[in-house]
Protein backbone atom coordinates (compact mmCIF):
# COMPACT_ATOMS: atom_id res chain seq x y z
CA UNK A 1 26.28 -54.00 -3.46
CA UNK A 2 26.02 -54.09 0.66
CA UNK A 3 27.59 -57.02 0.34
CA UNK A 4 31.05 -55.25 -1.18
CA UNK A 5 30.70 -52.34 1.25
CA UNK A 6 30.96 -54.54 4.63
CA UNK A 7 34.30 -56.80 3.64
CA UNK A 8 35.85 -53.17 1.99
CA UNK A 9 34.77 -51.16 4.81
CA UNK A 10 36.55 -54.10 7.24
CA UNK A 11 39.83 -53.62 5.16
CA UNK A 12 39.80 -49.95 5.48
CA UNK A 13 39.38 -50.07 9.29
CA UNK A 14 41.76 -52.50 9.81
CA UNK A 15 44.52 -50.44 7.14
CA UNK A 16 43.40 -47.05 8.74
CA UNK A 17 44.25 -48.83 12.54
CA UNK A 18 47.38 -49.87 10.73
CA UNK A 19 48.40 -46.28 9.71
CA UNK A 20 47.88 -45.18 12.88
CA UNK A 21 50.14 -47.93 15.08
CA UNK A 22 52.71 -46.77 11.77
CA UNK A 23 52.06 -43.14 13.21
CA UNK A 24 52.54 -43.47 16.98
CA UNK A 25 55.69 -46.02 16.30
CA UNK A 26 57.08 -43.11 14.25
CA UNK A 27 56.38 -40.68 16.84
CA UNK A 28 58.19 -42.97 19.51
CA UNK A 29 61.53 -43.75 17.11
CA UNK A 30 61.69 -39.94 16.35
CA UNK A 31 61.80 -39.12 20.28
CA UNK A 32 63.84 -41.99 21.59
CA UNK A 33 66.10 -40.82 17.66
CA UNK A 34 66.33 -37.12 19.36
CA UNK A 35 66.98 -38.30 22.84
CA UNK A 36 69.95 -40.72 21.38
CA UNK A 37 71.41 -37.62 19.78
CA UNK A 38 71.43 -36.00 22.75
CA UNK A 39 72.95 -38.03 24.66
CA UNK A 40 75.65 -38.54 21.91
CA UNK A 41 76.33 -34.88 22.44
CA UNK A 42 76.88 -35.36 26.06
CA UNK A 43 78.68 -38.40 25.87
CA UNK A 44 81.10 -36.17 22.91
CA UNK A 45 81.41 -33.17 25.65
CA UNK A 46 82.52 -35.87 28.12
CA UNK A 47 85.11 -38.04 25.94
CA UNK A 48 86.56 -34.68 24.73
CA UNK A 49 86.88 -32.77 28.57
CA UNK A 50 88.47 -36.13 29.40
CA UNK A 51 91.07 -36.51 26.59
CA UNK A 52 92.12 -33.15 27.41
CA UNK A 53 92.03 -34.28 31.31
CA UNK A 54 94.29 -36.93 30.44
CA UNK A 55 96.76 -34.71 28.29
CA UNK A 56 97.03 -32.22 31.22
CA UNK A 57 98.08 -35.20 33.72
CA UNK A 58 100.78 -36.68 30.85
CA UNK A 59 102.23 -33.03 31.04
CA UNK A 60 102.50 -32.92 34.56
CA UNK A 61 103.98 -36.65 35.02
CA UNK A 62 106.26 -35.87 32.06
CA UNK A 63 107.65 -32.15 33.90
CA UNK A 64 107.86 -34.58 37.47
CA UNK A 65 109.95 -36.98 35.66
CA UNK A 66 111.88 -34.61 34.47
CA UNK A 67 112.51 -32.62 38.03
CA UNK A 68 112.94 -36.42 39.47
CA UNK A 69 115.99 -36.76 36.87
CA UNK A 70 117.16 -33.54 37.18
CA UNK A 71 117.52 -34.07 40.81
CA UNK A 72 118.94 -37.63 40.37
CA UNK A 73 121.41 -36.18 37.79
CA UNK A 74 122.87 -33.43 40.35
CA UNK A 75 123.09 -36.07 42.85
């Protein structure tokens, strides 16, 4: 019977170290999967403050164009 216990006990050390590099991997794609998130956030915050960035300036260079025909028109 010891000799049953020593290859068994080898293939339960060896799957129990094998759990464990599963558990720490897990740990490490769950943290780098909440900082991604985060930073998709941001990166959402950002694209949106710009579009509306960019739609103020299209107002603005669609009112000068406007005053620069205007004042080509009464010319």
């Amino acid at each position: 019977m010891d000799t049953h216990e020593n290859p068994l006990q080898s293939r339960l050390t060896r799957l129990a170290s094998r759990v464990d590099d599963m558990a720490t991997e897990l740990e490490r794609l769950r943290r780098e999967n909440r900082s991604l998130l985060t930073q998709r956030e941001g990166l959402l915050d950002e694209r949106a403050k710009l579009k509306e960035k960019n739609e103020l300036a299209k107002v603005r260079v669609d009112a000068m164009i406007s005053r620069l025909r205007s004042l080509e028109s009464n010319s």
